[in-house]
PDB file of N, CA and C in Angstrom:
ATOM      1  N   UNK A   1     130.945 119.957  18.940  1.00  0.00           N
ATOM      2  CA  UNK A   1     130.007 120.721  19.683  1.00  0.00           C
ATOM      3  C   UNK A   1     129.380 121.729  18.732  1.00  0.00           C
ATOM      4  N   UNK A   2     128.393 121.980  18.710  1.00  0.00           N
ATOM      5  CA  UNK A   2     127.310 123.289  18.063  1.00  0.00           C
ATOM      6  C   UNK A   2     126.123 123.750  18.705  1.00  0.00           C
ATOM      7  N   UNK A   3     126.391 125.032  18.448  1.00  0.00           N
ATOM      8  CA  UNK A   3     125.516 125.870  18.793  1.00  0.00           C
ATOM      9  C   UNK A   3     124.846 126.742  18.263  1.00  0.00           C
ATOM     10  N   UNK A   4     123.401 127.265  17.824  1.00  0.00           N
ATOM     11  CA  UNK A   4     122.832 127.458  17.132  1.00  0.00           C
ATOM     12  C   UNK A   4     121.560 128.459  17.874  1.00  0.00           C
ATOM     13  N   UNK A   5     120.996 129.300  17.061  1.00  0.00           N
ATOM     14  CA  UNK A   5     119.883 130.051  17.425  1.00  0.00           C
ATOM     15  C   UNK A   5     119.026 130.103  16.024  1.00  0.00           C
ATOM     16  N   UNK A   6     117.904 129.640  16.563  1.00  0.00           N
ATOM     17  CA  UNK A   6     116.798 130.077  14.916  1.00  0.00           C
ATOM     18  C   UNK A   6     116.523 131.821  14.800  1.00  0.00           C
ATOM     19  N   UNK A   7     117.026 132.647  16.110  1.00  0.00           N
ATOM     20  CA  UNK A   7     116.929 134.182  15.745  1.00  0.00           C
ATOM     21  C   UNK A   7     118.505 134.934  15.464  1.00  0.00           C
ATOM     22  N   UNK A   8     118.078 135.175  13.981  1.00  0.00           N
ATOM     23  CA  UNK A   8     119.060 136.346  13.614  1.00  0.00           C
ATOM     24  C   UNK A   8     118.946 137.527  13.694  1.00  0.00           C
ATOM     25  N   UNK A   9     118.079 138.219  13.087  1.00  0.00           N
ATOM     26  CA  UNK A   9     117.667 139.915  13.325  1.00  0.00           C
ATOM     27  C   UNK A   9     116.414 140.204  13.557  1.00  0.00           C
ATOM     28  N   UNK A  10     115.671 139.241  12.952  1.00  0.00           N
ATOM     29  CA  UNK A  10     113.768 138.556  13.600  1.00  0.00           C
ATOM     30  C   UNK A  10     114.146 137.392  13.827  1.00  0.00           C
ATOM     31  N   UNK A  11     112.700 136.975  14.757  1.00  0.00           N
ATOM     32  CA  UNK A  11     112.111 136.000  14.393  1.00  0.00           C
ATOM     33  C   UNK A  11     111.668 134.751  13.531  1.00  0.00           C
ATOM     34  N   UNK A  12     112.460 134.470  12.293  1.00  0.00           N
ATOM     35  CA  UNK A  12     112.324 134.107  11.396  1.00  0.00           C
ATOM     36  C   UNK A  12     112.961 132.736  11.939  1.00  0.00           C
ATOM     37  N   UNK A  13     112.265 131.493  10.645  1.00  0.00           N
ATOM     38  CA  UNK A  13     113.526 130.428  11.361  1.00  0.00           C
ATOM     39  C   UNK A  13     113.884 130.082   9.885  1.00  0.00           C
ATOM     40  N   UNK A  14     114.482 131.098   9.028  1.00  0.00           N
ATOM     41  CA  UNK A  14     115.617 130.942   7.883  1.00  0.00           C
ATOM     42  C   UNK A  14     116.630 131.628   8.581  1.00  0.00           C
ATOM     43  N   UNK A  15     117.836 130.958   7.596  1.00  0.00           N
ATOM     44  CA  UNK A  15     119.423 131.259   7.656  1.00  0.00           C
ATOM     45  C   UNK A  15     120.119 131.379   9.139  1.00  0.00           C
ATOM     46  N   UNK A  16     119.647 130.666  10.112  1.00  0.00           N
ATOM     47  CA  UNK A  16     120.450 130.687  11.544  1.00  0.00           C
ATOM     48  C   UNK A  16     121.769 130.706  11.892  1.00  0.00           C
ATOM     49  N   UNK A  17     122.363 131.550  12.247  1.00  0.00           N
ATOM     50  CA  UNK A  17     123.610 131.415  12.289  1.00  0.00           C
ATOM     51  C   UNK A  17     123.619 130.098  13.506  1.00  0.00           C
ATOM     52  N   UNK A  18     124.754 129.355  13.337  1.00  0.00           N
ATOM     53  CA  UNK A  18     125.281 128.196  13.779  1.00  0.00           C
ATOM     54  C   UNK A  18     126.871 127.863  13.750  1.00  0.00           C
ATOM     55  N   UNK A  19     127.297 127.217  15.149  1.00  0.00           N
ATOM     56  CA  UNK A  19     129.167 128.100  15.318  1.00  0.00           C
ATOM     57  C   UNK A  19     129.289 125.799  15.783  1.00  0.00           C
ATOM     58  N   UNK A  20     130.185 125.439  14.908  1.00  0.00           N
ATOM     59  CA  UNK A  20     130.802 123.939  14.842  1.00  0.00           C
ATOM     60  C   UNK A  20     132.095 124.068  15.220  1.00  0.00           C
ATOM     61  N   UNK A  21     132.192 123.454  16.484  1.00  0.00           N
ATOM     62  CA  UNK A  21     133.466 123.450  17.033  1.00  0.00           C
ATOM     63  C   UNK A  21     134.156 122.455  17.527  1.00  0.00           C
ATOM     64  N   UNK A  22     135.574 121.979  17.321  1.00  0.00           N
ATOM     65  CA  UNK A  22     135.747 120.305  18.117  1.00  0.00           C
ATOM     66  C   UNK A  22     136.137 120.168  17.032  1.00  0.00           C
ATOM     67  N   UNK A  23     137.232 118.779  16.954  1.00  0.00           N
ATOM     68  CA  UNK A  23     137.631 118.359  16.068  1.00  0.00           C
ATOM     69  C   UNK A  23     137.261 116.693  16.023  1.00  0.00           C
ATOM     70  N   UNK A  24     136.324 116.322  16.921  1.00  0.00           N
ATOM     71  CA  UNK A  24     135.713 115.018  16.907  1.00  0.00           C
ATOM     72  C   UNK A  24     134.803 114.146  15.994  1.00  0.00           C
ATOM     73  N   UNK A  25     134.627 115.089  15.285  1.00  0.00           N
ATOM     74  CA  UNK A  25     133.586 114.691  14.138  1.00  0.00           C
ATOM     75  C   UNK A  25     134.007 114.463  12.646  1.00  0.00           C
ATOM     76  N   UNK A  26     135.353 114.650  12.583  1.00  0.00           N
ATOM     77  CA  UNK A  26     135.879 114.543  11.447  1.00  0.00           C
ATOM     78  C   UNK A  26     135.426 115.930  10.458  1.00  0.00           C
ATOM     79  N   UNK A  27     135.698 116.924  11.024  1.00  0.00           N
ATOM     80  CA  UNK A  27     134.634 118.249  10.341  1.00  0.00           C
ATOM     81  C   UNK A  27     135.837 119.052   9.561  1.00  0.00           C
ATOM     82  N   UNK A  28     136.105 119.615   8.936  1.00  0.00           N
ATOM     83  CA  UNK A  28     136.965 120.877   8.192  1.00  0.00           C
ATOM     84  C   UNK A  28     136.342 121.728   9.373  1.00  0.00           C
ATOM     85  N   UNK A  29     137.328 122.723  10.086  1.00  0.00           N
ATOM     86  CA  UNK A  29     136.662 123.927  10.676  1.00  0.00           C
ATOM     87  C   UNK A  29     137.214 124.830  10.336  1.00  0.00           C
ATOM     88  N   UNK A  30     137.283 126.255  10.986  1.00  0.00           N
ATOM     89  CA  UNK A  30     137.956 127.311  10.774  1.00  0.00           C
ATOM     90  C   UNK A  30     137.200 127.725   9.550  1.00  0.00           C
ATOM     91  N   UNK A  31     136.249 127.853   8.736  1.00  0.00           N
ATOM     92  CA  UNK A  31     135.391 128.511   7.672  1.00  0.00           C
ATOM     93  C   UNK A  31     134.242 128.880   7.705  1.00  0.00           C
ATOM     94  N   UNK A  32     133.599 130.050   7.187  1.00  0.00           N
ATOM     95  CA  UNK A  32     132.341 130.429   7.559  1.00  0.00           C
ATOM     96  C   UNK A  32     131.895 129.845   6.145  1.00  0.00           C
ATOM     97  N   UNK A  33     130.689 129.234   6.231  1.00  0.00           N
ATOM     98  CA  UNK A  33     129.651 128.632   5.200  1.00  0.00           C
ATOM     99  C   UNK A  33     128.662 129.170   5.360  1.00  0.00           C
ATOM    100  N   UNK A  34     128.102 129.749   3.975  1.00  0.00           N
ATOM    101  CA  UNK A  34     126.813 130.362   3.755  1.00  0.00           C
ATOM    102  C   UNK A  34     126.137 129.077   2.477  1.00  0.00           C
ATOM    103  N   UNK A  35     125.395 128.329   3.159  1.00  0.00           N
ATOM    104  CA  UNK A  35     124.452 127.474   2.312  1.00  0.00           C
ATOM    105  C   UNK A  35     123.639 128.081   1.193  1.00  0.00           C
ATOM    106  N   UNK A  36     123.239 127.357   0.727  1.00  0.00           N
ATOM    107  CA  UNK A  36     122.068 127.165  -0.347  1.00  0.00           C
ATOM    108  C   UNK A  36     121.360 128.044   0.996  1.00  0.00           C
ATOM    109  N   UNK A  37     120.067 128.869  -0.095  1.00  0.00           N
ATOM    110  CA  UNK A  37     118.515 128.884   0.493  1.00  0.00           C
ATOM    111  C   UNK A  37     118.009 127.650   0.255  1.00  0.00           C
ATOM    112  N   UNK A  38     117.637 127.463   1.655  1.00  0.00           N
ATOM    113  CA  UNK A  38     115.989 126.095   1.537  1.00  0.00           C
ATOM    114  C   UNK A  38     117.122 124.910   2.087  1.00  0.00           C
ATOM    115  N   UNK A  39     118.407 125.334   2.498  1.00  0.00           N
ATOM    116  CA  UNK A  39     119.339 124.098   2.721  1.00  0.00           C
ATOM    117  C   UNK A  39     119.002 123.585   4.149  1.00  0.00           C
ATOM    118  N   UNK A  40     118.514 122.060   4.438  1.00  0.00           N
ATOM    119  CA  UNK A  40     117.811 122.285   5.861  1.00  0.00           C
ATOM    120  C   UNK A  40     119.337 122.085   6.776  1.00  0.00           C
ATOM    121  N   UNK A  41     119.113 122.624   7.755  1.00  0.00           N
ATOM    122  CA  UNK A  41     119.467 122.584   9.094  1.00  0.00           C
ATOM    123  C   UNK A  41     120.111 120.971   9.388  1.00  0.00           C
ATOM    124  N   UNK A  42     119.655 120.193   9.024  1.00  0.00           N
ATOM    125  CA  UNK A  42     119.584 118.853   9.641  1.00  0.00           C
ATOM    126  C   UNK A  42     120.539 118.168   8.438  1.00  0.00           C
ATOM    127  N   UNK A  43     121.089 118.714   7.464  1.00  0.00           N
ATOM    128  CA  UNK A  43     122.083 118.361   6.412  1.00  0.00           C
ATOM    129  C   UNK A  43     123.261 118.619   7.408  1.00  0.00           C
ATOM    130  N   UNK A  44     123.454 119.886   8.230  1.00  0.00           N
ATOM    131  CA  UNK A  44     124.441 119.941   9.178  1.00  0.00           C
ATOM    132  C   UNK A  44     124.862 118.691   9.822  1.00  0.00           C
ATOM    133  N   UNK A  45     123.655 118.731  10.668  1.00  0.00           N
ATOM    134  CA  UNK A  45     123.203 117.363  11.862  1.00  0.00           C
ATOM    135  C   UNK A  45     123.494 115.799  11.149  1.00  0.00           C
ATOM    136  N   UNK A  46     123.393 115.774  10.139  1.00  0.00           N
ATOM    137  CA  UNK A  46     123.688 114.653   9.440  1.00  0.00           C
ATOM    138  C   UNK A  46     124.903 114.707   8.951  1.00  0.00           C
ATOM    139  N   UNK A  47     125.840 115.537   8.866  1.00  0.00           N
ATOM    140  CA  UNK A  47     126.998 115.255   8.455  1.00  0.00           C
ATOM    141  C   UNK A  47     127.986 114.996   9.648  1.00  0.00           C
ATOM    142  N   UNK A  48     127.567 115.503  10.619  1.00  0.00           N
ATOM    143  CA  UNK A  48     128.209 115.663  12.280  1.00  0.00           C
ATOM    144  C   UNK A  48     127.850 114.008  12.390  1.00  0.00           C
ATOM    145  N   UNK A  49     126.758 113.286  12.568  1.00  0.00           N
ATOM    146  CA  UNK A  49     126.570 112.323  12.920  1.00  0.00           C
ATOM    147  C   UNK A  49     127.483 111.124  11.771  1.00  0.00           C
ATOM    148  N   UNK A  50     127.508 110.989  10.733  1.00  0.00           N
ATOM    149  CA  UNK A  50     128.146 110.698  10.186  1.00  0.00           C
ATOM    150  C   UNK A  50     129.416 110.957  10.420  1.00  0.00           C
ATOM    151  N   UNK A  51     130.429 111.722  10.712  1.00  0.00           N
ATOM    152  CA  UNK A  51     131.601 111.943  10.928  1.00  0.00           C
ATOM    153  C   UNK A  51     131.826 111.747  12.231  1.00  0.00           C
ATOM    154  N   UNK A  52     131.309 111.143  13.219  1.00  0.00           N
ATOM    155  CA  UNK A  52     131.427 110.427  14.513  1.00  0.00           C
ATOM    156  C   UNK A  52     131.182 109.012  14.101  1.00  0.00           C
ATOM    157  N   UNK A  53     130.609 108.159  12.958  1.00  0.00           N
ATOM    158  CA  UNK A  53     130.696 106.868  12.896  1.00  0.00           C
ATOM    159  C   UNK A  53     129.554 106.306  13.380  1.00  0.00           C
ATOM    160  N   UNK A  54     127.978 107.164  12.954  1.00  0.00           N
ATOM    161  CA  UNK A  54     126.970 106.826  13.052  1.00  0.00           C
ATOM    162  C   UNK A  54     126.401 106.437  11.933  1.00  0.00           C
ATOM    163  N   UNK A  55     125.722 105.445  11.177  1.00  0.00           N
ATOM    164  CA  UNK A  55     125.487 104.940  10.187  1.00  0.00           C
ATOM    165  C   UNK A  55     124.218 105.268   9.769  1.00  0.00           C
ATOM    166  N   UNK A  56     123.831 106.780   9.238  1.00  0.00           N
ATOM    167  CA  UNK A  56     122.549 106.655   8.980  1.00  0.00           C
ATOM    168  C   UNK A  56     122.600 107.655   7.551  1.00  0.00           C
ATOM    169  N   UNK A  57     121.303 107.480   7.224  1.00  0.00           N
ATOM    170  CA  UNK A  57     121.215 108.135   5.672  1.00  0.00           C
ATOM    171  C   UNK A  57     119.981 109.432   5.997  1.00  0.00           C
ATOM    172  N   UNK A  58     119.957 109.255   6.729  1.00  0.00           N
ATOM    173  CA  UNK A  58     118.663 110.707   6.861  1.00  0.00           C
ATOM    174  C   UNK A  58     118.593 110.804   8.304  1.00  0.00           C
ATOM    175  N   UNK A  59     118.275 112.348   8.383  1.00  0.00           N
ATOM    176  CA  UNK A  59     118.037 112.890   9.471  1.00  0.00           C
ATOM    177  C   UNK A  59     117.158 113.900   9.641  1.00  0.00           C
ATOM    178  N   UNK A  60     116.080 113.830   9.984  1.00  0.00           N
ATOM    179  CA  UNK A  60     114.660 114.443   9.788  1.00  0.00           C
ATOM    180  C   UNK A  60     114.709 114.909   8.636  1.00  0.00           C
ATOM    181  N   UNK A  61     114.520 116.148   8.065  1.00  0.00           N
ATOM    182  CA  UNK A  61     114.180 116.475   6.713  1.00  0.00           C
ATOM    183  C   UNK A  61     115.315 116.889   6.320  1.00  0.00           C
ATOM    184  N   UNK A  62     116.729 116.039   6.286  1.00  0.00           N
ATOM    185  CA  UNK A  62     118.018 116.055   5.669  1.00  0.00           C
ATOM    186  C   UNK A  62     117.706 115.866   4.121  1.00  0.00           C
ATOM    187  N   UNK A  63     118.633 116.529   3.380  1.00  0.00           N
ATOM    188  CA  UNK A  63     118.337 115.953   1.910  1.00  0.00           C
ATOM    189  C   UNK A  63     120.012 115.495   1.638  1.00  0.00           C
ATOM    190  N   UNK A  64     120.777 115.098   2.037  1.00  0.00           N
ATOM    191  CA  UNK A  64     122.089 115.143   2.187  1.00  0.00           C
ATOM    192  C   UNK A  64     123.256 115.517   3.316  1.00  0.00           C
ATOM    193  N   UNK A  65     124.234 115.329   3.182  1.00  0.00           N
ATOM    194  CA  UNK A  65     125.422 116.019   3.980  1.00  0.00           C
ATOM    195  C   UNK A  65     125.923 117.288   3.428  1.00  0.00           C
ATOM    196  N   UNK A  66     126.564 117.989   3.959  1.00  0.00           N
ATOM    197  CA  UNK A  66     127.400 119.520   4.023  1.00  0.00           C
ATOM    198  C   UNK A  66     128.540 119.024   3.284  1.00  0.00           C
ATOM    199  N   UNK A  67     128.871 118.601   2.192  1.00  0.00           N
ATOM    200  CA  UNK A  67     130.090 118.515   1.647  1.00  0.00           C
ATOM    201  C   UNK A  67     131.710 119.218   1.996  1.00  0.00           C
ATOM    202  N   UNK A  68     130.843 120.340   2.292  1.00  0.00           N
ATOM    203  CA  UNK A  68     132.322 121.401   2.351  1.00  0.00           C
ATOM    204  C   UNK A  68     133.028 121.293   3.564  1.00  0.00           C
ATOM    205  N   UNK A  69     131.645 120.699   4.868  1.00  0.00           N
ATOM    206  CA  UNK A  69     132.382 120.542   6.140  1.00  0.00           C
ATOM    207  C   UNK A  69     132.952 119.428   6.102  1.00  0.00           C
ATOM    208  N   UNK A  70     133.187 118.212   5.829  1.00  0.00           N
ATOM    209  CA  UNK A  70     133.660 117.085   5.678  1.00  0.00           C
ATOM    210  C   UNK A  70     135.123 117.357   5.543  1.00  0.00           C
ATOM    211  N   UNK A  71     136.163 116.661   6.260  1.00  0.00           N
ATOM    212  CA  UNK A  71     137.445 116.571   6.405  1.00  0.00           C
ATOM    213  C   UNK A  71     137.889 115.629   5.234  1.00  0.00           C
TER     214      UNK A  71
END
């Protein structure tokens, strides 16, 4: 499960905080991750989908998976 807001202190839609929870996805949890700048959003989304046993290599403007969340 995740949940996410594009507002942190503005309006802005950099650095969103985002809370990954569940152990269904094959995820490492329990750690706060501060990405790369410019790291998209959808590297998340693509590693979640992948760790449920979805077979895909991109996910909108994914440039990869989240390494660190990976179990």
């Amino acid at each position: 499960m995740a949940f996410g807001s594009n507002i942190r202190s503005i309006h802005y839609l950099n650095n969103p905080p985002t809370l990954i929870s569940g152990g269904g996805a094959n995820l490492k949890l329990g750690q706060n991750l501060v990405l790369n700048a410019g790291t998209p959003l959808n590297n998340v989304w693509l590693t979640m989908l992948q760790g449920v046993g979805v077979n895909v290599e991109r996910h909108g403007d994914s440039t990869g998976v989240v390494s660190q969340l990976k179990a």
